[in-house]
C-alpha atoms as a PDB file:
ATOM      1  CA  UNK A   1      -3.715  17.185 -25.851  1.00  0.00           C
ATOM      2  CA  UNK A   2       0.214  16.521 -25.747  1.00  0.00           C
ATOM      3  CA  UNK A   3      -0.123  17.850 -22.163  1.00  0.00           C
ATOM      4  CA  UNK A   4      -2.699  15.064 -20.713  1.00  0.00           C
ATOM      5  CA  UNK A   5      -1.188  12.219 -22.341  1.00  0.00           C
ATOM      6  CA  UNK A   6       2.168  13.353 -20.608  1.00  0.00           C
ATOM      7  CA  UNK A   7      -0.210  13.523 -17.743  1.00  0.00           C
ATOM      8  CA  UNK A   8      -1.534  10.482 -18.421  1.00  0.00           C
ATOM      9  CA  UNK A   9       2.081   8.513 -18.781  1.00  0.00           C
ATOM     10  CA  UNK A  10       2.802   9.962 -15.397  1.00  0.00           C
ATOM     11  CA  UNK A  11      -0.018   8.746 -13.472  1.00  0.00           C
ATOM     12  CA  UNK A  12       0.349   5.104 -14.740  1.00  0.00           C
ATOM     13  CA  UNK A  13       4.738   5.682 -14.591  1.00  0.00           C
ATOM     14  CA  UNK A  14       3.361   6.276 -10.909  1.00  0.00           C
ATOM     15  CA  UNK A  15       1.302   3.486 -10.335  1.00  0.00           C
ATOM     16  CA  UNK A  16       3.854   1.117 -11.606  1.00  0.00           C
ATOM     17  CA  UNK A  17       6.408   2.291  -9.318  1.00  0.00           C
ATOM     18  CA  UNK A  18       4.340   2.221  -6.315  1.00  0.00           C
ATOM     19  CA  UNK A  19       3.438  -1.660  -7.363  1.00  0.00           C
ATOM     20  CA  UNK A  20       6.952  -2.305  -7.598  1.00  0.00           C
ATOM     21  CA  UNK A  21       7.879  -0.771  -4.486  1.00  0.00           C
ATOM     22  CA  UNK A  22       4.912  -2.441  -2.931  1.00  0.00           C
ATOM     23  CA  UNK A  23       6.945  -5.820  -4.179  1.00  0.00           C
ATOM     24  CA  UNK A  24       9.998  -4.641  -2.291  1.00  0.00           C
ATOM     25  CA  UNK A  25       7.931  -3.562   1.049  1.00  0.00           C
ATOM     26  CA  UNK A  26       5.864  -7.213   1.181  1.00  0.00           C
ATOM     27  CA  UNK A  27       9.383  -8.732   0.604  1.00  0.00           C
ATOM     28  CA  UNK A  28      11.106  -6.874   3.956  1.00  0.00           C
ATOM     29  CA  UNK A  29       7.420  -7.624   5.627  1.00  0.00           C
ATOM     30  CA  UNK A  30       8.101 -11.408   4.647  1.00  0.00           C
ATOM     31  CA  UNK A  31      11.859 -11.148   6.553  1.00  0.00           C
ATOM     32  CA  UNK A  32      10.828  -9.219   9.429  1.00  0.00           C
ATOM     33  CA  UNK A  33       7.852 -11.364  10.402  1.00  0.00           C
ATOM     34  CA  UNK A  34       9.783 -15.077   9.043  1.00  0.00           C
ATOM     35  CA  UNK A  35       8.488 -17.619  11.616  1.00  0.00           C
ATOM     36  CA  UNK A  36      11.804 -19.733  12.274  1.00  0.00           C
ATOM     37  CA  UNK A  37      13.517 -16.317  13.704  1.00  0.00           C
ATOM     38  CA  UNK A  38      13.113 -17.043  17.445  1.00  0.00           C
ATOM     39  CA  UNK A  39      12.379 -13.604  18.578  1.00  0.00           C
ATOM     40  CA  UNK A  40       9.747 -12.400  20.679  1.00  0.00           C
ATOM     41  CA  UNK A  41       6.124 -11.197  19.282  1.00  0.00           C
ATOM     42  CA  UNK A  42       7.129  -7.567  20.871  1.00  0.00           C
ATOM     43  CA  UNK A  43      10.369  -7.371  19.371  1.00  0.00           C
ATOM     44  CA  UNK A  44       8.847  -8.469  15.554  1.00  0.00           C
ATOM     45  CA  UNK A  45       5.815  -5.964  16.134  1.00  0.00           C
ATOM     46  CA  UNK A  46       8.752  -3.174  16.892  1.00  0.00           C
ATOM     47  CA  UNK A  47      11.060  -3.504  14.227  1.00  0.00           C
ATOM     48  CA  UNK A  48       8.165  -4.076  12.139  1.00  0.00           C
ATOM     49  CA  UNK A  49       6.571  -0.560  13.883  1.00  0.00           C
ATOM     50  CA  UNK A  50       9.966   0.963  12.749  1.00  0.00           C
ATOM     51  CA  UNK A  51      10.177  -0.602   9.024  1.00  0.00           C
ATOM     52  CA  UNK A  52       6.186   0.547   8.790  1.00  0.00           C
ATOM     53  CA  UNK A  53       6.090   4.131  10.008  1.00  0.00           C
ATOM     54  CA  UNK A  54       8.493   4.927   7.412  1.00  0.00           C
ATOM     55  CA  UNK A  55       7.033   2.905   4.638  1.00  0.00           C
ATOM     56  CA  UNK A  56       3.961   5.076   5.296  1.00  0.00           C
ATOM     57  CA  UNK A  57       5.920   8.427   5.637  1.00  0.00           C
ATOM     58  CA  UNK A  58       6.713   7.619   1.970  1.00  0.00           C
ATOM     59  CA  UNK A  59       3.492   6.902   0.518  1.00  0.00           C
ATOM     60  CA  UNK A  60       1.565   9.688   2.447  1.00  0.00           C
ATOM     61  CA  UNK A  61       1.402  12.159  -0.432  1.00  0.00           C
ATOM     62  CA  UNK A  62      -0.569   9.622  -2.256  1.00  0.00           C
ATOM     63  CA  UNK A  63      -4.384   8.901  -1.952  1.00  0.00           C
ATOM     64  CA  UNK A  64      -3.970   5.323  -1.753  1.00  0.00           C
ATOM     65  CA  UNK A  65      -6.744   4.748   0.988  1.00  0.00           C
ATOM     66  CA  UNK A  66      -7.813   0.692  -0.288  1.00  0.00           C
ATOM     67  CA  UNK A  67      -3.915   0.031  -0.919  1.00  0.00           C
ATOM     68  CA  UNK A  68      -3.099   0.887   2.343  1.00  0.00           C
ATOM     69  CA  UNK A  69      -6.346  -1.607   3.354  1.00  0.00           C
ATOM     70  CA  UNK A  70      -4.919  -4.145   1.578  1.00  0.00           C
ATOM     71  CA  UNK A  71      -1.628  -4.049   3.468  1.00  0.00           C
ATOM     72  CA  UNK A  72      -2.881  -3.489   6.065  1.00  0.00           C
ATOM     73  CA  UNK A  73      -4.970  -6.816   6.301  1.00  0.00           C
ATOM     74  CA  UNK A  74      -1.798  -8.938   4.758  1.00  0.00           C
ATOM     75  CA  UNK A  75       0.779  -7.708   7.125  1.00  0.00           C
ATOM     76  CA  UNK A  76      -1.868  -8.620  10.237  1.00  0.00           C
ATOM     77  CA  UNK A  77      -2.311 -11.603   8.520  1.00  0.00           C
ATOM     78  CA  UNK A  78       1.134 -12.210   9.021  1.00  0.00           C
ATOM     79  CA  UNK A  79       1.216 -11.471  12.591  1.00  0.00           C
ATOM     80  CA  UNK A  80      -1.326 -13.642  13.088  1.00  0.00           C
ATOM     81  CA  UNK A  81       0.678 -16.487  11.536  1.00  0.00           C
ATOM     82  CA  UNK A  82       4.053 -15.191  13.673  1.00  0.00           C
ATOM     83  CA  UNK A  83       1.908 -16.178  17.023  1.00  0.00           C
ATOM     84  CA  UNK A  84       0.231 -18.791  15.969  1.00  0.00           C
ATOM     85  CA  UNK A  85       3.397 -20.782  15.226  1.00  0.00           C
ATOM     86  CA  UNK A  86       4.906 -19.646  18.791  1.00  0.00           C
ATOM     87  CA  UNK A  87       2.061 -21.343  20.225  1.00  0.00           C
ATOM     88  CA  UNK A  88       3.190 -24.655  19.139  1.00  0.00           C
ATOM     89  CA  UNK A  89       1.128 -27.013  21.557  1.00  0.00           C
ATOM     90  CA  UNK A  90      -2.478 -27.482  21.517  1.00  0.00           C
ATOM     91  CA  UNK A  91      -2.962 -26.768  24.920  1.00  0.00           C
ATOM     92  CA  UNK A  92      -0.585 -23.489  24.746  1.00  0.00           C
ATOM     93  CA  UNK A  93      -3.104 -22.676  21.928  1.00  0.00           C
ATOM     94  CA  UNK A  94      -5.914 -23.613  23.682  1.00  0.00           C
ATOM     95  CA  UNK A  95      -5.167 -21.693  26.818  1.00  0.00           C
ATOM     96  CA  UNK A  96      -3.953 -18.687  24.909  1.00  0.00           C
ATOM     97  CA  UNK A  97      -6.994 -18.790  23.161  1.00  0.00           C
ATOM     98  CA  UNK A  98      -8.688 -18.589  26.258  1.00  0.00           C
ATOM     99  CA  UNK A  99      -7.192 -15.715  27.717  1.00  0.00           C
ATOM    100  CA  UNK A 100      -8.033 -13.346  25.031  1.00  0.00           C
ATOM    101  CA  UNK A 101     -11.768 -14.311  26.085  1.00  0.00           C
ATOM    102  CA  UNK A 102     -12.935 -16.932  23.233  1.00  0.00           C
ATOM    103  CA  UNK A 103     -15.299 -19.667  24.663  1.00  0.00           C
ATOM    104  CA  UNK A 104     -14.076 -23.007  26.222  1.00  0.00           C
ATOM    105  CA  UNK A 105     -15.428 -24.551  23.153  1.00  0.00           C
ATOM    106  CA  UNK A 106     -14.361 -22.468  20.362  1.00  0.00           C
ATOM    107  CA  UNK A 107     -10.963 -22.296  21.720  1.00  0.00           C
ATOM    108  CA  UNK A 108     -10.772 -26.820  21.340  1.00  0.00           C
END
């Protein structure tokens, strides 16, 4: 009985950590992919590649399959923002838009 609540206190001692260190991880995400940096969308999406593959390296002993979902969608939701805000000018956006193949009147 002792044995599971020690169990138990481990699992949740666990789960807290990971949330904390989840805080830490969208906090670096937040600096890497800041909007007012000036650097190019390849150079963010490689130090970010760096800063990730590691981040992941760390949490692969744990089955943490929709936390990893979750993260993923934010920090591609923050990519999304990161190009969005280099394309300052409508018709940047609008021909940008274009290229990647979304109709002439979706894209205005």
């Amino acid at each position: 009985m002792i044995e599971r609540e020690a169990e138990a206190k481990d699992g949740a001692d666990l789960f807290e950590r990971v949330l904390e260190r989840d805080n830490l991880n969208k906090a670096k995400v937040r600096e890497l992919t800041r909007r007012n940096q000036g650097n190019s969308v390849e150079w963010m999406l490689y130090k970010l590649r760096q800063y990730t593959v590691g981040w992941l390296g760390y949490y692969a002993i744990a089955d943490m399959k929709k936390f990893m979902q979750n993260t993923n969608e934010w920090i591609r939701r923050k990519i999304r923002t990161y190009v969005w805000k280099q394309w300052k000018r409508v018709r940047t956006r609008f021909a940008r838009l274009q290229l990647l193949g979304i109709p002439k009147g979706k894209a205005y």
